[in-house]
C-alpha atoms as a PDB file:
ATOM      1  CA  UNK A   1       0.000   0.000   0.000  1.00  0.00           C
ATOM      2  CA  UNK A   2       1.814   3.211  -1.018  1.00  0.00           C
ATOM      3  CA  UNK A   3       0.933   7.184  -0.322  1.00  0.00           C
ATOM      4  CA  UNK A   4      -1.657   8.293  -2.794  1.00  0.00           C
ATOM      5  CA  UNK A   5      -0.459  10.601  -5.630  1.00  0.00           C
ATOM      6  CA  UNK A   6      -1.802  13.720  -4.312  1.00  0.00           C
ATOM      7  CA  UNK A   7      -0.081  13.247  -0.914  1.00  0.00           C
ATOM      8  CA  UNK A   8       2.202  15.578   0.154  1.00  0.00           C
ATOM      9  CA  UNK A   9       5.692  14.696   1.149  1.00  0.00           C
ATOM     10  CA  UNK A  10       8.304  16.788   1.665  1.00  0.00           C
ATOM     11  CA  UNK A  11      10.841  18.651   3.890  1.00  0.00           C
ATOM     12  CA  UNK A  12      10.523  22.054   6.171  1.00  0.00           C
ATOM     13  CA  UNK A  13      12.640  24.767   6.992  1.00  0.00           C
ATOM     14  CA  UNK A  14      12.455  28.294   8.736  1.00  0.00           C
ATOM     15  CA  UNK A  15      13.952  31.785   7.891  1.00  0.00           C
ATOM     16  CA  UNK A  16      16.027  32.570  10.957  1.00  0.00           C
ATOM     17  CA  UNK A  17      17.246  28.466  10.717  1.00  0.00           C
ATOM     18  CA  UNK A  18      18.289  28.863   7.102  1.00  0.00           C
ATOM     19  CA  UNK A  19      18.852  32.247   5.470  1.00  0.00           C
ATOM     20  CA  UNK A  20      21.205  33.878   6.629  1.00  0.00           C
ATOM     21  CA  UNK A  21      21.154  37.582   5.022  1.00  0.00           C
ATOM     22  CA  UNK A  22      20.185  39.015   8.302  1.00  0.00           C
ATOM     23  CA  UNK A  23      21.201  42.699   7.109  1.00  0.00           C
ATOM     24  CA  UNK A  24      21.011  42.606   3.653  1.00  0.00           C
ATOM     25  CA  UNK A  25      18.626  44.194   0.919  1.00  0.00           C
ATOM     26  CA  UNK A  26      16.618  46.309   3.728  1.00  0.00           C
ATOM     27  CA  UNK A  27      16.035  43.283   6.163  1.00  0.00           C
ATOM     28  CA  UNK A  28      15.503  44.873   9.774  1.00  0.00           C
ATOM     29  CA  UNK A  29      16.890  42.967  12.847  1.00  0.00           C
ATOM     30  CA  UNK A  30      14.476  40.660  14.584  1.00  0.00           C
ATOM     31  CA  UNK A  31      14.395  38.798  17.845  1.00  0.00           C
ATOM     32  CA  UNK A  32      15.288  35.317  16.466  1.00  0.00           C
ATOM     33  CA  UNK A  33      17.894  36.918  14.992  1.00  0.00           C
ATOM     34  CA  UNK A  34      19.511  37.315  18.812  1.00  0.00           C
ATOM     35  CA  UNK A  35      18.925  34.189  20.197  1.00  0.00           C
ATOM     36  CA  UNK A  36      22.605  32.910  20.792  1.00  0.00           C
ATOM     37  CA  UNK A  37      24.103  29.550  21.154  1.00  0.00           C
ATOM     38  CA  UNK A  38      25.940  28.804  24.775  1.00  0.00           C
ATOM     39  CA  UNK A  39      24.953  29.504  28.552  1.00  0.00           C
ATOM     40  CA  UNK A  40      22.699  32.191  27.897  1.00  0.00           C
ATOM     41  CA  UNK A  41      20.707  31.482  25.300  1.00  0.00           C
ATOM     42  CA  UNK A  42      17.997  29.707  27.512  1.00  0.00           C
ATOM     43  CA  UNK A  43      17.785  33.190  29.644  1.00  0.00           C
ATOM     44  CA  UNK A  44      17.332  34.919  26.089  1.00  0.00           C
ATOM     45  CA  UNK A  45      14.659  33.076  24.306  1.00  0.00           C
ATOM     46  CA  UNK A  46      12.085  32.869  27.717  1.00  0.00           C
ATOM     47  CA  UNK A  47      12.293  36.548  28.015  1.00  0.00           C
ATOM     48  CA  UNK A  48      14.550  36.813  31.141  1.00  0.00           C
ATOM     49  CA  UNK A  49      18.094  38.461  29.556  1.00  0.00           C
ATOM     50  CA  UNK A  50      17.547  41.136  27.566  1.00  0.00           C
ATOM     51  CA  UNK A  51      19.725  40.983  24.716  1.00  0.00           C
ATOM     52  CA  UNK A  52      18.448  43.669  21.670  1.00  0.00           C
ATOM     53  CA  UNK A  53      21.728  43.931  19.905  1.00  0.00           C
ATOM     54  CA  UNK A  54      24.432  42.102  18.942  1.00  0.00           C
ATOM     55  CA  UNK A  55      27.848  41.554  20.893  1.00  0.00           C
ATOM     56  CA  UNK A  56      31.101  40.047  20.489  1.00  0.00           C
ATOM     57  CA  UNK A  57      30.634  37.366  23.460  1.00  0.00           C
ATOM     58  CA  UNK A  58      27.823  35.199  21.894  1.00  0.00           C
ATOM     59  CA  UNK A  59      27.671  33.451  18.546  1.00  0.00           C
ATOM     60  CA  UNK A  60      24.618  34.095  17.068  1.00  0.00           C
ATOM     61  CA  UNK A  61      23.586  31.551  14.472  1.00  0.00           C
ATOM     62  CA  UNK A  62      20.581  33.021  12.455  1.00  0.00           C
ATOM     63  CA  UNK A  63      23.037  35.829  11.466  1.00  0.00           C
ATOM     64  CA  UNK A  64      24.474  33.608   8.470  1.00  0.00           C
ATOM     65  CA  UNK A  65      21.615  29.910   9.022  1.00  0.00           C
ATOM     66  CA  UNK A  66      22.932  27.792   5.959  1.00  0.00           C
ATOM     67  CA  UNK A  67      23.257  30.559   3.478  1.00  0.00           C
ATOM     68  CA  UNK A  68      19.684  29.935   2.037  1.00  0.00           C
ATOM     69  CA  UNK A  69      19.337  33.818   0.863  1.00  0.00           C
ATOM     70  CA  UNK A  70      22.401  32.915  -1.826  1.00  0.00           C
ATOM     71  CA  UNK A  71      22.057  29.511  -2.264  1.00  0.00           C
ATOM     72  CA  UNK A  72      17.787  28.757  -2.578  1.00  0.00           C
ATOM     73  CA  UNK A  73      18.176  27.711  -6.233  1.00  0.00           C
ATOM     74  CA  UNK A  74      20.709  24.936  -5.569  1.00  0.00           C
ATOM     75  CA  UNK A  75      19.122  23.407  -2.424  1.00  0.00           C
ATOM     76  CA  UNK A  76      15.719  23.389  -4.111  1.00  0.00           C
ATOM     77  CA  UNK A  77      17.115  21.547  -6.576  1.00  0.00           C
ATOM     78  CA  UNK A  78      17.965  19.197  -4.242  1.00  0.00           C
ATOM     79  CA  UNK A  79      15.093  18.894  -2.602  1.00  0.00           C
ATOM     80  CA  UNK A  80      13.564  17.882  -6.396  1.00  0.00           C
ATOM     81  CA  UNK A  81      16.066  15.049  -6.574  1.00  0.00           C
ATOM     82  CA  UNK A  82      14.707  13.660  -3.693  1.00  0.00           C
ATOM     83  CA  UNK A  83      11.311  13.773  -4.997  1.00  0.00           C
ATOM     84  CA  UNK A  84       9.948  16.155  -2.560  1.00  0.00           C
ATOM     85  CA  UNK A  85       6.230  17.107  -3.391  1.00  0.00           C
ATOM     86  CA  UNK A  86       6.087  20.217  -0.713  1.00  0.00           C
ATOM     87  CA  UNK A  87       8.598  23.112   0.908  1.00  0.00           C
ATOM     88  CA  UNK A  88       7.401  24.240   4.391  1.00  0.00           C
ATOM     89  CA  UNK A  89       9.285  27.662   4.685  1.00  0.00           C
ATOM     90  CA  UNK A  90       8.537  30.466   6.917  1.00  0.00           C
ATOM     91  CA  UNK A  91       8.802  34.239   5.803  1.00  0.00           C
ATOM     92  CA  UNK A  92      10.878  36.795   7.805  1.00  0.00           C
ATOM     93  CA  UNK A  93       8.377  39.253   8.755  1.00  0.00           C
ATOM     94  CA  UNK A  94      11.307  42.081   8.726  1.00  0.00           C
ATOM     95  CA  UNK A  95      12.373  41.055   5.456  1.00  0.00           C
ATOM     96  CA  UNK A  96       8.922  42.049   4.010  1.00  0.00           C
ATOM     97  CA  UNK A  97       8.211  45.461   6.511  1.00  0.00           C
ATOM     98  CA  UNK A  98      11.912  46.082   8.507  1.00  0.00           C
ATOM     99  CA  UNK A  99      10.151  47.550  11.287  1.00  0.00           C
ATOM    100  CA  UNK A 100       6.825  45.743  10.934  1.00  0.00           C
ATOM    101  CA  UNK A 101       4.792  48.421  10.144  1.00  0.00           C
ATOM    102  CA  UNK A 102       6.003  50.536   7.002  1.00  0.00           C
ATOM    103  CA  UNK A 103       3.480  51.848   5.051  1.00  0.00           C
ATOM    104  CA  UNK A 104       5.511  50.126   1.872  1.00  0.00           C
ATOM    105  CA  UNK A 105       6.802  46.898   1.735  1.00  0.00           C
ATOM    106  CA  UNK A 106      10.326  46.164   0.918  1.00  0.00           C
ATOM    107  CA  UNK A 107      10.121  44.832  -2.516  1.00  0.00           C
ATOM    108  CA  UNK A 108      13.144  42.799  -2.366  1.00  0.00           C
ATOM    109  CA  UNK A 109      11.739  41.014   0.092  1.00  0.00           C
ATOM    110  CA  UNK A 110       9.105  40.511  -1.575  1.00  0.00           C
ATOM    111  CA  UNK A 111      10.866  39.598  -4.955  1.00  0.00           C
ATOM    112  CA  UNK A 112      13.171  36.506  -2.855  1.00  0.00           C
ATOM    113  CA  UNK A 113      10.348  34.872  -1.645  1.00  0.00           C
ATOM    114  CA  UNK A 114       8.389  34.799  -5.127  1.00  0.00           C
ATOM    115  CA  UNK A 115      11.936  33.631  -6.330  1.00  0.00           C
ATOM    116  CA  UNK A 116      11.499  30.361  -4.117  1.00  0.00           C
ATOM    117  CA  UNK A 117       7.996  29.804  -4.973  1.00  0.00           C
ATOM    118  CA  UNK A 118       8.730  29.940  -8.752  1.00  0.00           C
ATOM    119  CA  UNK A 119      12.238  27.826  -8.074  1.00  0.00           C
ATOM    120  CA  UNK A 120       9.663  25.241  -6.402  1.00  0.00           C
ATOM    121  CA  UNK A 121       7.082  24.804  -8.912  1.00  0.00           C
ATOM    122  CA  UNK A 122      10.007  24.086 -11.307  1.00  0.00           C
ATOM    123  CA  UNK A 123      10.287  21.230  -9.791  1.00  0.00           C
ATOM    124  CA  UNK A 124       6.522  19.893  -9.297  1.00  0.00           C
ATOM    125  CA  UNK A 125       7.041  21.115  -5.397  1.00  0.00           C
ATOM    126  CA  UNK A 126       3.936  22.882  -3.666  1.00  0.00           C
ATOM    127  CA  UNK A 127       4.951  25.452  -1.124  1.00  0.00           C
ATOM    128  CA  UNK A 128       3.334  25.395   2.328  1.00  0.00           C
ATOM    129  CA  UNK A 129       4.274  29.007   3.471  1.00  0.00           C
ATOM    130  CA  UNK A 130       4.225  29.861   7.897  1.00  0.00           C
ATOM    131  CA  UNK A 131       3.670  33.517   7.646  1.00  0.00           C
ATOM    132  CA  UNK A 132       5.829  33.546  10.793  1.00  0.00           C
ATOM    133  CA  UNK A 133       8.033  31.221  12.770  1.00  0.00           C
ATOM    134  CA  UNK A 134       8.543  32.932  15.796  1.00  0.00           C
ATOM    135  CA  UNK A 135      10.031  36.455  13.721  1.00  0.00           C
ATOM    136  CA  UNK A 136       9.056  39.617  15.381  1.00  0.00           C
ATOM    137  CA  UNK A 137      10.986  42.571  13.867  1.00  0.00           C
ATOM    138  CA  UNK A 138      12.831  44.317  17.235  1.00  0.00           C
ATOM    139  CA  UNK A 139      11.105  48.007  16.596  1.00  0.00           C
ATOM    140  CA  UNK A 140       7.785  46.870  17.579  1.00  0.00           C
ATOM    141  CA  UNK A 141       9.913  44.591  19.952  1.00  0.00           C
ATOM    142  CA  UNK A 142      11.358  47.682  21.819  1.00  0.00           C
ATOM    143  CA  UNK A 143       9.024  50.495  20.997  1.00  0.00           C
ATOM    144  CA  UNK A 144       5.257  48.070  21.419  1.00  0.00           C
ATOM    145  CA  UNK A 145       6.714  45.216  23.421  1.00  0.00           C
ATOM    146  CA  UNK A 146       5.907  43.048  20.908  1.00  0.00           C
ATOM    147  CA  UNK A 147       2.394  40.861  20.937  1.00  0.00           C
ATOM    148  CA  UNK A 148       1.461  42.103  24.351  1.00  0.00           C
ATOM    149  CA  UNK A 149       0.480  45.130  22.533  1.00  0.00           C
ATOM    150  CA  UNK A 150      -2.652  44.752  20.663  1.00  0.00           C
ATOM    151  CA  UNK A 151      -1.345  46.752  17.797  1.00  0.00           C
ATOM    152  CA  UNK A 152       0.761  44.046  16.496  1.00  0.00           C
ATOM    153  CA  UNK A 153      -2.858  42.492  15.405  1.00  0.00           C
ATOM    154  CA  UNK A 154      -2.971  44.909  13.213  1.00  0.00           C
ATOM    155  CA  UNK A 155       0.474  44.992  11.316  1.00  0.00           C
ATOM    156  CA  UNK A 156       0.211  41.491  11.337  1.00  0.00           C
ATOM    157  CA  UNK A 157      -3.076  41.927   9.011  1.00  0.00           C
ATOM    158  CA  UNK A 158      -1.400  44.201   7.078  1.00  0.00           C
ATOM    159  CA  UNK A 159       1.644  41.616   6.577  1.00  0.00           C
ATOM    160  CA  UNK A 160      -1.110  38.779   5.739  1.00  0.00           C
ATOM    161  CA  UNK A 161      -2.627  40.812   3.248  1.00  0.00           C
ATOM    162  CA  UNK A 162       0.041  41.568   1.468  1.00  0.00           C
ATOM    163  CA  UNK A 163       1.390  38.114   1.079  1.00  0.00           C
ATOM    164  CA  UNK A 164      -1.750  36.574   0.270  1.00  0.00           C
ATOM    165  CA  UNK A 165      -2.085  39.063  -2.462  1.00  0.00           C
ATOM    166  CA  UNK A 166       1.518  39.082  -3.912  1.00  0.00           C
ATOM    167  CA  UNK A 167       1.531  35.097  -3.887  1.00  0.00           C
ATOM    168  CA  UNK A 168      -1.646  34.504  -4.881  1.00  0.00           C
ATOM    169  CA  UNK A 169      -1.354  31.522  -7.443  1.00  0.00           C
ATOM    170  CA  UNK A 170       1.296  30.652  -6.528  1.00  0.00           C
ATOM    171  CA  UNK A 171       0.929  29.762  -2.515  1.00  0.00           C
ATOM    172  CA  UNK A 172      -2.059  27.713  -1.717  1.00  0.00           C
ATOM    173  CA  UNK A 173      -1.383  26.169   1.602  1.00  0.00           C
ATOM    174  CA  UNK A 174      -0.743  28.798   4.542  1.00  0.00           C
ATOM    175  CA  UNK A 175       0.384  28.352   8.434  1.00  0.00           C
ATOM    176  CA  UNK A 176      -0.422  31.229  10.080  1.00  0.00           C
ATOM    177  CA  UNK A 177       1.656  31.021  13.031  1.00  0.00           C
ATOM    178  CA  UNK A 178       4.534  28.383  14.041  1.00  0.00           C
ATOM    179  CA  UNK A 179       4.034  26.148  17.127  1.00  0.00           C
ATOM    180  CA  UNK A 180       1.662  29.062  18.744  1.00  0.00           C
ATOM    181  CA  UNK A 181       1.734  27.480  22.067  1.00  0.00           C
ATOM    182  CA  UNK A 182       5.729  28.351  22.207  1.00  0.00           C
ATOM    183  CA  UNK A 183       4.789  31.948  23.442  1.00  0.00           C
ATOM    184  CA  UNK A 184       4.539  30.021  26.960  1.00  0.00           C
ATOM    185  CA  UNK A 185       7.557  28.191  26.730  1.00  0.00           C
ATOM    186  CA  UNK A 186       9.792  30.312  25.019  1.00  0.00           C
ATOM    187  CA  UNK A 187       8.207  33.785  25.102  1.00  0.00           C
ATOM    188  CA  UNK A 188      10.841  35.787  23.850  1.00  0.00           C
ATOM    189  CA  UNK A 189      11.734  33.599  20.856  1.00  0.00           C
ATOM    190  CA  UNK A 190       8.128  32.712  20.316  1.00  0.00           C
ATOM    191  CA  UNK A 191       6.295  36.327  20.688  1.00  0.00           C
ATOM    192  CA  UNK A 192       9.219  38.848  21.072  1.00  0.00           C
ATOM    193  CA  UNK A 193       7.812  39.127  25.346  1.00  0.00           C
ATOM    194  CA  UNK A 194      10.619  40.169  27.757  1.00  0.00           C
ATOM    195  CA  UNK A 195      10.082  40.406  31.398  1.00  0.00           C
ATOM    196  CA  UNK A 196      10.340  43.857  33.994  1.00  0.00           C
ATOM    197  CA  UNK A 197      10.976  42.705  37.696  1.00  0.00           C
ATOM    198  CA  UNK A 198       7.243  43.652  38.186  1.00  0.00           C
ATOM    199  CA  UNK A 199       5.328  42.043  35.510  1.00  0.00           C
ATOM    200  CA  UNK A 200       3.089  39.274  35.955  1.00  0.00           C
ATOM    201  CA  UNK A 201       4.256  36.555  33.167  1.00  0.00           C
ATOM    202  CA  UNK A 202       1.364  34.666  33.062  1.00  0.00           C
ATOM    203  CA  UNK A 203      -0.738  37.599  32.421  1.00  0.00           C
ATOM    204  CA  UNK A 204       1.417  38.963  29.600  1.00  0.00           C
ATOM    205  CA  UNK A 205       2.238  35.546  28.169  1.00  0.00           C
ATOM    206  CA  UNK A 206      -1.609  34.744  27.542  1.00  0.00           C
ATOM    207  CA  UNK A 207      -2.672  38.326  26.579  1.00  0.00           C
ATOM    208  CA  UNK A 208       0.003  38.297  23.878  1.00  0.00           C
ATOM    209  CA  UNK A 209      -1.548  34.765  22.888  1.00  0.00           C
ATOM    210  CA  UNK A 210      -5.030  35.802  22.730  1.00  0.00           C
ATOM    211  CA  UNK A 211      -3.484  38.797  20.244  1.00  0.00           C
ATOM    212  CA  UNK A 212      -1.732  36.155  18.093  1.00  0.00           C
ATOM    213  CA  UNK A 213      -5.351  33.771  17.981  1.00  0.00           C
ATOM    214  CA  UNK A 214      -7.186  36.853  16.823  1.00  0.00           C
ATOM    215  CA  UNK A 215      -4.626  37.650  14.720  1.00  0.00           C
ATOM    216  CA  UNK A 216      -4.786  34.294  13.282  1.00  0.00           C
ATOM    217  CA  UNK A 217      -8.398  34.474  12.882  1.00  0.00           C
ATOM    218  CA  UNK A 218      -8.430  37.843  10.991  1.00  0.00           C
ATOM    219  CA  UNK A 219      -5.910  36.184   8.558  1.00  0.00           C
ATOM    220  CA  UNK A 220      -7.481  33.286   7.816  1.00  0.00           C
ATOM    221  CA  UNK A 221     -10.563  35.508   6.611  1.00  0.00           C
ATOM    222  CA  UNK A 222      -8.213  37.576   4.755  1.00  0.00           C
ATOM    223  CA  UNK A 223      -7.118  34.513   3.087  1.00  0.00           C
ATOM    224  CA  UNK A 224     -10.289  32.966   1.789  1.00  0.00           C
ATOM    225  CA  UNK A 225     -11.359  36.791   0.571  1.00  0.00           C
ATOM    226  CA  UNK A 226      -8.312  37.074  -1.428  1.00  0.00           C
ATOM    227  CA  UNK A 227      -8.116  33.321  -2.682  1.00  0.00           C
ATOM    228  CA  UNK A 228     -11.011  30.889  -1.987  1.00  0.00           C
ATOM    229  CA  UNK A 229      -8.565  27.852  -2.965  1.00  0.00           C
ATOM    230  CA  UNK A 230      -6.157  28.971   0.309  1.00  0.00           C
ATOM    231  CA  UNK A 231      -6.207  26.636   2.470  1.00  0.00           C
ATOM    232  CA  UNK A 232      -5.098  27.551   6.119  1.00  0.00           C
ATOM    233  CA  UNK A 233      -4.035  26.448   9.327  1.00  0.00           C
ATOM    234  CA  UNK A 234      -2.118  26.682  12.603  1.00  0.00           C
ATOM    235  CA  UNK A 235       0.157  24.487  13.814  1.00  0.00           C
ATOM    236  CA  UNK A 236       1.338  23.424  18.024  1.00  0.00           C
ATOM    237  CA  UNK A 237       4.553  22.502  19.633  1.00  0.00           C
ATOM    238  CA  UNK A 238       4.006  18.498  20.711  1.00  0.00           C
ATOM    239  CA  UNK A 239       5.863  15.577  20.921  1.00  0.00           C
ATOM    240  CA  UNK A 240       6.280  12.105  21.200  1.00  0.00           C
ATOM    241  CA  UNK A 241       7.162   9.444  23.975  1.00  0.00           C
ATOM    242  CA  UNK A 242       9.301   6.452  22.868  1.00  0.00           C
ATOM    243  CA  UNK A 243       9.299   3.080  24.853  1.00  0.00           C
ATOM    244  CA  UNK A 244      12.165   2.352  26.259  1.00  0.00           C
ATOM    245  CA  UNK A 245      11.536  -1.345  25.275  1.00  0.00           C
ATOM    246  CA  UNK A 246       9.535  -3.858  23.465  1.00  0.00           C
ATOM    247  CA  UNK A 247       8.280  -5.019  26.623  1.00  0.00           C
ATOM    248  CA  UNK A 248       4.011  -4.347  26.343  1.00  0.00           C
ATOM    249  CA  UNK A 249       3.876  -2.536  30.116  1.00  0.00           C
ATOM    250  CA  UNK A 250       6.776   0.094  28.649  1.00  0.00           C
ATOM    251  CA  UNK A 251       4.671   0.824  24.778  1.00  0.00           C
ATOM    252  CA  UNK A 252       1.610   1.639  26.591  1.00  0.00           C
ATOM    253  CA  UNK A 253       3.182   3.667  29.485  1.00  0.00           C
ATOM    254  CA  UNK A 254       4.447   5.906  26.452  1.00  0.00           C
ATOM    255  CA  UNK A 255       1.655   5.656  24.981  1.00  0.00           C
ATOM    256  CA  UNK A 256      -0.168   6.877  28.154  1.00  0.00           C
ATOM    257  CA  UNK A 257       2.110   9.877  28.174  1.00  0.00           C
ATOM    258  CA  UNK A 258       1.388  10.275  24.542  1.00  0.00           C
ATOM    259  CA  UNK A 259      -2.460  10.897  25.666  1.00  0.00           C
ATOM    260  CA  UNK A 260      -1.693  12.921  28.457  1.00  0.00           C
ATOM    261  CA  UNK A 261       0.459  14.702  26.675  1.00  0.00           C
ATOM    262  CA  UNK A 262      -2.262  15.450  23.989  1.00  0.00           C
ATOM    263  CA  UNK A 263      -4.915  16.297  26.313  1.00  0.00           C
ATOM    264  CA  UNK A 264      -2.980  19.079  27.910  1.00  0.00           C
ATOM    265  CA  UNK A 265      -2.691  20.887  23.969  1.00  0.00           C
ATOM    266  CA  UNK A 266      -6.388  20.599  24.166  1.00  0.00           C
ATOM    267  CA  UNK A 267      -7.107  22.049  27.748  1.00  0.00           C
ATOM    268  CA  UNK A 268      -4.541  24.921  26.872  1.00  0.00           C
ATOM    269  CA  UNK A 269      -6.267  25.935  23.771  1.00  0.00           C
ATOM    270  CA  UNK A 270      -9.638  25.812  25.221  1.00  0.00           C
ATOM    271  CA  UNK A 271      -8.466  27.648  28.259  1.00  0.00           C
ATOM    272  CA  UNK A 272      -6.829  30.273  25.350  1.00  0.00           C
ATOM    273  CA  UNK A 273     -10.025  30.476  23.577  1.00  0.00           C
ATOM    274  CA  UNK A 274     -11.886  31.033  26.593  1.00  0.00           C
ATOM    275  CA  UNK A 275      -9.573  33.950  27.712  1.00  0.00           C
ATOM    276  CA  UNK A 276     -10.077  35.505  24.670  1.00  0.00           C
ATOM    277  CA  UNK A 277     -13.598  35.244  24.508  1.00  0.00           C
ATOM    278  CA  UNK A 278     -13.922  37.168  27.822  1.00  0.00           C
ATOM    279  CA  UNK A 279     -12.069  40.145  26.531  1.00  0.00           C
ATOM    280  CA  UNK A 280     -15.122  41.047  24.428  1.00  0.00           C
ATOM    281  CA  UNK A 281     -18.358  41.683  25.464  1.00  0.00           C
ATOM    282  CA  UNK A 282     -20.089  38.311  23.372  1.00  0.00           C
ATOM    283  CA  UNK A 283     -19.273  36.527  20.971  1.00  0.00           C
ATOM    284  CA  UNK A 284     -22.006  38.539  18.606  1.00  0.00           C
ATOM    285  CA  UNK A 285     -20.032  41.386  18.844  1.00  0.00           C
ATOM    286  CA  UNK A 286     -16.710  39.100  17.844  1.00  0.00           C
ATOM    287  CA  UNK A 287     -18.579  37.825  14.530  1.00  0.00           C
ATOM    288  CA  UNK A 288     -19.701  41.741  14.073  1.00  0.00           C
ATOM    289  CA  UNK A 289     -16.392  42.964  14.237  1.00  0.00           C
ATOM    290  CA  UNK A 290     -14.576  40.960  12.070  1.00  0.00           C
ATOM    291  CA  UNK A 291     -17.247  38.863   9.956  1.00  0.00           C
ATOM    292  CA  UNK A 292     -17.533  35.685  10.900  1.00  0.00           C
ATOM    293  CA  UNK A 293     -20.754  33.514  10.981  1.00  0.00           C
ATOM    294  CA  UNK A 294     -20.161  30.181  11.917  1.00  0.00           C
ATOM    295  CA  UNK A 295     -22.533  27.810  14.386  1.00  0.00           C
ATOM    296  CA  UNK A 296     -21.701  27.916  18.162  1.00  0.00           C
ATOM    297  CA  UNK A 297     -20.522  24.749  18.086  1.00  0.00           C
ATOM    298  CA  UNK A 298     -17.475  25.282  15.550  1.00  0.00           C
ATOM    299  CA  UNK A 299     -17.219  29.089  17.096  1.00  0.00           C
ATOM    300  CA  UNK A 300     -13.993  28.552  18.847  1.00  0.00           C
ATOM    301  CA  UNK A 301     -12.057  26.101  15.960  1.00  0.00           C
ATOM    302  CA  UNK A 302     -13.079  28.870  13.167  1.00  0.00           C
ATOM    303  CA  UNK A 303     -12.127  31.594  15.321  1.00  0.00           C
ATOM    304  CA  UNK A 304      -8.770  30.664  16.290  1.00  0.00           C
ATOM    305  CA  UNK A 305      -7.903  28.920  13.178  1.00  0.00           C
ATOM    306  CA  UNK A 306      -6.437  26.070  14.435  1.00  0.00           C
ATOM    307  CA  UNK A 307      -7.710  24.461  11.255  1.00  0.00           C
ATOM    308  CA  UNK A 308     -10.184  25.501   8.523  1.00  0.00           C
END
């Protein structure tokens, strides 16, 4: 029994993993971009060491990645050899709007990510595009605090639609946000959040989630107007439990874990829906605002995109 022919396998990279160019043809500095290897780097990415520039004690990997910005045309081909039917890439938010919120975008950009998209269908491959993997440009970092501010809802609409409009044709399948659920882990990689002595983390962490589910909402719709062949979704940080034997008592203790595991995603995104509910009066006035009808029963999936 083999896949059928319109499954699709493939491969997946993100910007700040792979592209290096972190300064080049107008890119602005974002907060993946500081995340640095060594002791530090788990202070950095939760939010607890602020670290907005570069310095000459860490080694900063996303600075150079693998040299995709130069070298896209060759690995793609690659990735053809090997019979790959589908690219998951993310796109660097400050590559498109340096500070996140330019009037303009910056065409080159724009230009190197219609470069890979062509590049892929070349080679039969169908691009499933994250809009962002954990890229916040460090302006609205350090003037808007990033997604604790509700403004970011709205530059990240104004990012969405201009994606969905440059690519449309040639960008079908769309992630609206990588591993969501990594604000709480990782807040400062996942959501641009750093902590003051006096902040209450919890409270910021799941404010600045409830920005990014509305956000992802808003898209979604934004999607379907521009192109109703887009398909899009969201995607969560999980993993999986390996037996440490053969032996039938150690499979289904992982697989136990597996479940429990599982069942925590779910109670944390109903607990984030609920939040979010509750910081609008009802949910009329949610479906009035930004135009969704849906039945009360698939309310909550629609709304947060976590698949549609």
């Amino acid at each position: 029994m083999g896949f059928r022919k319109d499954f699709l396998w493939g491969g997946a990279t993100a910007a700040n993993q792979c592209e290096g160019g972190d300064d080049q043809d107008g890119r602005g500095l974002a907060n993946v971009d500081l995340a640095p290897t060594g002791k530090d780097r788990f202070r950095v990415i939760t939010g607890e060491k602020k670290m907005f520039t570069f310095d000459e004690e860490h080694y900063y990997p996303a600075k150079e990645g693998i040299h995709m910005y130069h070298r896209y045309k060759e690995n793609i081909a690659l990735s053809g050899e090997m019979g790959f039917k589908t690219y998951r890439l993310s796109i660097a938010w400050s590559r498109i709007f340096p500070k996140g919120y330019e009037q303009e975008p910056n065409e080159e950009g724009l230009a190197f990510y219609e470069n890979i998209f062509l590049e892929c269908r070349k080679y039969g491959i169908e691009p499933l595009v994250t809009i962002i993997h954990f890229d916040c440009p460090m302006h609205l970092v350090e003037q808007y605090g990033a997604w604790r501010n509700r403004k970011l809802v709205g530059f990240y609409e104004n990012l969405s639609r201009v994606i969905f409009n440059r690519y449309k044709g040639l960008v079908k399948y769309w992630l609206t946000f990588n591993e969501i659920n990594m604000i709480l882990h990782a807040p400062f990689m996942g959501a641009g959040l750093y902590f003051e002595e006096d902040d209450n983390k919890e409270q910021v962490k799941y404010q600045a989630a409830d920005h990014e589910l509305l956000a992802s909402a808003i898209a979604t719709k934004i999607a379907h107007e521009v192109d109703p062949e887009n398909q899009v979704g969201c995607m969560l940080a999980a993993g999986t439990n390996y037996a440490c034997s053969c032996k039938p008592e150690d499979v289904w203790a992982a697989k136990k874990a597996d479940r429990k595991r599982r069942k925590n995603h779910l109670i944390g995104t109903k607990k984030l829906s609920q939040a979010t509910v509750k910081s609008y009066k009802t949910k009329k006035n949610i479906q009035e605002k930004h135009g969704f009808t849906c039945s009360s029963e698939c309310f909550f999936l629609v709304y947060h995109s976590l698949g549609s």
